[in-house]
Protein backbone atom coordinates (compact mmCIF):
# COMPACT_ATOMS: atom_id res chain seq x y z
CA UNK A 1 9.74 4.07 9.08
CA UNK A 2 10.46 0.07 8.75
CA UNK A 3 8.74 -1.37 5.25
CA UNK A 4 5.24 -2.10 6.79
CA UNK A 5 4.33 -5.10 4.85
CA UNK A 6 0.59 -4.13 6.26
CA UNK A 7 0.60 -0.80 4.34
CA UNK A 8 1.09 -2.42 1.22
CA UNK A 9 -1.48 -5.38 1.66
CA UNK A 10 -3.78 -3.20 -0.64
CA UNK A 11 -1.79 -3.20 -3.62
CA UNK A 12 -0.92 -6.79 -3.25
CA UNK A 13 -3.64 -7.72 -3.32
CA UNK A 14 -4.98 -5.83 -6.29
CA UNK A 15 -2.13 -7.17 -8.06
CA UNK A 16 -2.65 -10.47 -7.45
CA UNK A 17 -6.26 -10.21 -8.14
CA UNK A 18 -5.24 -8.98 -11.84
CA UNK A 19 -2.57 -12.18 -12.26
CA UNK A 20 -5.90 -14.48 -11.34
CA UNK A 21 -8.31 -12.56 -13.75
CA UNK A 22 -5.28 -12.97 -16.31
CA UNK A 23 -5.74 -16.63 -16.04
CA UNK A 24 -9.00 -17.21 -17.19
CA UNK A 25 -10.58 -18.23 -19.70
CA UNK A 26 -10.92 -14.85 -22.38
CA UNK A 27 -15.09 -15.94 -22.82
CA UNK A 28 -15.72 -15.43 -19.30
CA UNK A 29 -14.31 -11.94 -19.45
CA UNK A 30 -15.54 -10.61 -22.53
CA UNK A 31 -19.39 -9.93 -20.46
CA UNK A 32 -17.65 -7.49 -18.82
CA UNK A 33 -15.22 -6.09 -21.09
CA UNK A 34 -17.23 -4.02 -22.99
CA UNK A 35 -15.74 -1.75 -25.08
CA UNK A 36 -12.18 -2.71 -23.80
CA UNK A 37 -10.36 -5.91 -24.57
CA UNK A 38 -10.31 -8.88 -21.71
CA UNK A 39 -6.97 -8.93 -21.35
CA UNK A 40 -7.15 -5.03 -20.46
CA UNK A 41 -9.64 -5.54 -17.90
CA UNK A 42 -8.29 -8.47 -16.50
CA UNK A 43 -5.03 -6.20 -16.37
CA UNK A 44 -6.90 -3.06 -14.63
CA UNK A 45 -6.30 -4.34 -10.82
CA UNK A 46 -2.85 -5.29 -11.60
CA UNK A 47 -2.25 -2.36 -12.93
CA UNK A 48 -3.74 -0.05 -10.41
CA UNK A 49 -1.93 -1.98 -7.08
CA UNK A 50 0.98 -1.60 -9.01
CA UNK A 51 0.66 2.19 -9.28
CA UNK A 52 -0.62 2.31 -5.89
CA UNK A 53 2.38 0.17 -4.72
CA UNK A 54 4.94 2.14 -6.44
CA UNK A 55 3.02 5.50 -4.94
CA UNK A 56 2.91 3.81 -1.07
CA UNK A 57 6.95 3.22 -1.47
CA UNK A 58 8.22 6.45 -2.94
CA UNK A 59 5.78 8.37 -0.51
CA UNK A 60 7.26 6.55 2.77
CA UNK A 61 11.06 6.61 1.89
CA UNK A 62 10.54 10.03 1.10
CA UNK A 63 9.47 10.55 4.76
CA UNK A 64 12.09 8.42 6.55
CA UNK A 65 14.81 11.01 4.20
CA UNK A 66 13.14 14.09 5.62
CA UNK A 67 12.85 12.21 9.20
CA UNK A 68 16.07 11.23 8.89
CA UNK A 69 17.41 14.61 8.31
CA UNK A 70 15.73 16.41 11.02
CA UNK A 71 17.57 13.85 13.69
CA UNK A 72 20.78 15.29 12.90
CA UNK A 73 19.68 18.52 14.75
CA UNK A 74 18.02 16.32 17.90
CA UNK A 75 18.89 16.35 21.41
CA UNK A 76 21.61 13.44 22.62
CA UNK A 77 21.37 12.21 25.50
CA UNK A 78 22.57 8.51 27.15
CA UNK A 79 20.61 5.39 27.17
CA UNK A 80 21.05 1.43 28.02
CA UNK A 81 20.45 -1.18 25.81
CA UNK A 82 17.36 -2.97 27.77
CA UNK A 83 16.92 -6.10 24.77
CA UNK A 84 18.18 -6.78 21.34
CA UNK A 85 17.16 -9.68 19.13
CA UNK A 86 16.72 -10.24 15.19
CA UNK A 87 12.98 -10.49 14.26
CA UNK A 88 12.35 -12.66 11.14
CA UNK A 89 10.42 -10.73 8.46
CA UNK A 90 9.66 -11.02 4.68
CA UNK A 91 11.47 -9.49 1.67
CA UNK A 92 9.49 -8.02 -1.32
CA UNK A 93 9.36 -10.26 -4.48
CA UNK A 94 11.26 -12.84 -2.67
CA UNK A 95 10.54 -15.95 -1.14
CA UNK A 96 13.63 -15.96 1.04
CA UNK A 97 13.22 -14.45 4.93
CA UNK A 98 14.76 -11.41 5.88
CA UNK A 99 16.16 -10.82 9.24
CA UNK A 100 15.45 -6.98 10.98
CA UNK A 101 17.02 -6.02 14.39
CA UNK A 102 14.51 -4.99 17.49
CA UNK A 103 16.25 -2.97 19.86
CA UNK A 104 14.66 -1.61 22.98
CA UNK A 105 16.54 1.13 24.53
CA UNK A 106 15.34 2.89 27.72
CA UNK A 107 16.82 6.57 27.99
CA UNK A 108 15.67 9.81 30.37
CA UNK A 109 14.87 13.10 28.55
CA UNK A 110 13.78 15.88 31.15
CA UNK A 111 13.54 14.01 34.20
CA UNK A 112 11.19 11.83 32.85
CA UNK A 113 11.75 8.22 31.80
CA UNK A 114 11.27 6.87 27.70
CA UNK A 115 11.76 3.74 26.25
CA UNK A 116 12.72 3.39 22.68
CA UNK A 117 12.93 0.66 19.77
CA UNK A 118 14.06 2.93 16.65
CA UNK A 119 17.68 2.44 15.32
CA UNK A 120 17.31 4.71 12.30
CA UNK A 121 14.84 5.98 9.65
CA UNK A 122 16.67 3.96 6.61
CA UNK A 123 16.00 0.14 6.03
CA UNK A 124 18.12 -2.05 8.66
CA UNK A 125 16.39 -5.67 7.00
CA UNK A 126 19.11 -8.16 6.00
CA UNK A 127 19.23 -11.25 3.96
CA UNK A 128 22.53 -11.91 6.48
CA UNK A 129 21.34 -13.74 9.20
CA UNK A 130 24.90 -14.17 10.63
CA UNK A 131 26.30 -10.60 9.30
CA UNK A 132 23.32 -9.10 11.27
CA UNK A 133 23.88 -10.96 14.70
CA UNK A 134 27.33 -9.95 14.68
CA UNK A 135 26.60 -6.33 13.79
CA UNK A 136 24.35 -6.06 16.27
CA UNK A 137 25.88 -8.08 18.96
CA UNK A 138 29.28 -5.25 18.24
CA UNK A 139 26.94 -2.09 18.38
CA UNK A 140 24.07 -3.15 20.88
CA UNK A 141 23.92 -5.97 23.04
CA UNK A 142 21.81 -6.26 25.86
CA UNK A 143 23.52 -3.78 29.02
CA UNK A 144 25.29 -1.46 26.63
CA UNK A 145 25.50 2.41 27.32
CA UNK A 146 24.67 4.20 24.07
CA UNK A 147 24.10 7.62 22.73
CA UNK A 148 20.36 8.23 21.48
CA UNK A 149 19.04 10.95 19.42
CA UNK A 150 16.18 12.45 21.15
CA UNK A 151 13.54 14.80 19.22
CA UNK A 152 12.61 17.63 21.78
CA UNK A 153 9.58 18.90 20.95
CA UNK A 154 8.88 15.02 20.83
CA UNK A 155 10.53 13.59 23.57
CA UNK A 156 9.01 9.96 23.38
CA UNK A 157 10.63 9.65 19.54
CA UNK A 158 14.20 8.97 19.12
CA UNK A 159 16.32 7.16 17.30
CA UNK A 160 20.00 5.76 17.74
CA UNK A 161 21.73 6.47 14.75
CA UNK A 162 21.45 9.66 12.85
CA UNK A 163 21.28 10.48 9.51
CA UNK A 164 19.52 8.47 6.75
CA UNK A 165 20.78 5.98 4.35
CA UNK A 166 21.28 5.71 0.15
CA UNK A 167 19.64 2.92 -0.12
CA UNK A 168 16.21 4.80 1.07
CA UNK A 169 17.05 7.14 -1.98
CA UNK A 170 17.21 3.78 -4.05
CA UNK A 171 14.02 2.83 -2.98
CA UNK A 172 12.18 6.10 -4.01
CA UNK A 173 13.53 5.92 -7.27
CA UNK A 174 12.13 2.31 -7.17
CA UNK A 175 9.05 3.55 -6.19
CA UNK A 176 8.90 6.17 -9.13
CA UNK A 177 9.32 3.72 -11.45
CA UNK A 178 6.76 1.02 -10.28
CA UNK A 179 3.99 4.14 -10.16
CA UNK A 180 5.26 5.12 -13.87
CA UNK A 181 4.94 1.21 -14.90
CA UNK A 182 1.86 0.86 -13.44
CA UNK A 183 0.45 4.34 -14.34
CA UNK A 184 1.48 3.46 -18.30
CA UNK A 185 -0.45 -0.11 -17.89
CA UNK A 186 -3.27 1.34 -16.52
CA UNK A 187 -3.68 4.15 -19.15
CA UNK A 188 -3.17 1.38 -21.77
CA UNK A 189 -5.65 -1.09 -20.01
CA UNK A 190 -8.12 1.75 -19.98
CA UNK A 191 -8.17 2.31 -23.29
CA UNK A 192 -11.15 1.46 -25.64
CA UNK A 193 -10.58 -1.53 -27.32
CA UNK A 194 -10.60 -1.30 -31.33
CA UNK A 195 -13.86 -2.89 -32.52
CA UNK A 196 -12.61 -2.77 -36.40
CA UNK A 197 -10.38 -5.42 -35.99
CA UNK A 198 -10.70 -8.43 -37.72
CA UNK A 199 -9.71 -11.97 -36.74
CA UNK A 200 -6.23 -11.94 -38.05
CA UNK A 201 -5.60 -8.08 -36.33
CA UNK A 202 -5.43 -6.62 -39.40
CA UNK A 203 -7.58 -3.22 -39.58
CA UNK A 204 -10.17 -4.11 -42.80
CA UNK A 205 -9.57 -2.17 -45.83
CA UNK A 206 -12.42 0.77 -46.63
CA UNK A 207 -13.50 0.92 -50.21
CA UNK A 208 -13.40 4.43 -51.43
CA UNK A 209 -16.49 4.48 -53.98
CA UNK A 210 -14.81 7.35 -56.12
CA UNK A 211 -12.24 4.61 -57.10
CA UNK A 212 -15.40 1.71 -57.71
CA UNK A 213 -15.88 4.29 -60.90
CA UNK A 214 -12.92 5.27 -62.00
């Protein structure tokens, strides 16, 4: 499936919640802190919507490869192009717009009529506003008789290219790596905080008394 920008609102938003608690003043969080530092609790949401990001991304590229694979073996039948257009739509960690392609295809799969807007089950975003008009203007403009991949026990899901892509393998390993970052932070931020400590972070020195009477 496309990145759904609503799935991952959630962890966003957690992380952006830790990146404001990491701003304030360290007084105001040491009431809550507790036995843990206020720079660990302030890093706790952060922490946790990165996990949960990393989690959200590996999980759904991991579907679109098994997805993916299972259209190889689908029904083809023909279809027209009934629209095509780019859609303007955000990249991750970037402030620069991406540009997706919305196809709607109309095709007939036992007698009965379908309409579809699926090209594949790998990323098709692009930075390449002009690369991405021409590439779809070549494959599918409006009118165009194409070949669609139909799933039969499904017949209203189908997609026109099959196959996945590497890059959705690049993105799970992305995904692993974010849940393992975050994962790591949050085991560190949940840790109790040492209350031995002096002011210069030096652990104080015990006396042994057997050496007071040596």
């Amino acid at each position: 499936m496309p990145l759904s920008f609503g799935l991952f609102a959630l962890p966003l938003l957690l992380m952006g919640l830790g990146q404001l608690l990491m701003l304030l003043p360290e007084r105001l969080l040491r009431g809550i802190a507790g036995a843990r530092g206020p720079l660990a609790i302030a890093m706790l949401p952060f922490a946790l919507g990165l996990t949960l990001l990393g989690l959200l991304l590996a999980c759904q590229q991991g579907s679109d490869i098994w997805h993916a694979r299972q259209t190889q073996r689908w029904a083809t039948v023909s279809a027209r192009i009934e629209s095509s257009r780019l859609v303007e739509t955000m990249q991750p960690r970037s402030s620069q717009p991406a540009w997706r392609p919305d196809v709607t295809y109309v095709y007939r799969f036992d007698n009965r009529l379908h309409r579809g807007h699926r090209i594949a089950f790998s990323p098709t975003a692009s930075g390449d506003r002009e690369g991405t008009t021409r590439w779809l203007r070549a494959h599918y403009p409006p009118g165009a008789q194409v070949q669609v991949f139909v799933n039969p026990s499904a017949p209203s899901e189908a997609v026109l290219e099959a196959g996945g892509s590497a890059w959705s393998w690049w993105f799970v390993g992305i995904g692993l790596v974010l849940a393992g970052s975050g994962a790591w932070l949050l085991r560190s931020a949940w840790r109790p905080y040492p209350t031995d400590l002096p002011r210069n972070g030096r652990k104080s020195e015990k006396t042994n008394p057997y050496d007071q009477h040596r």
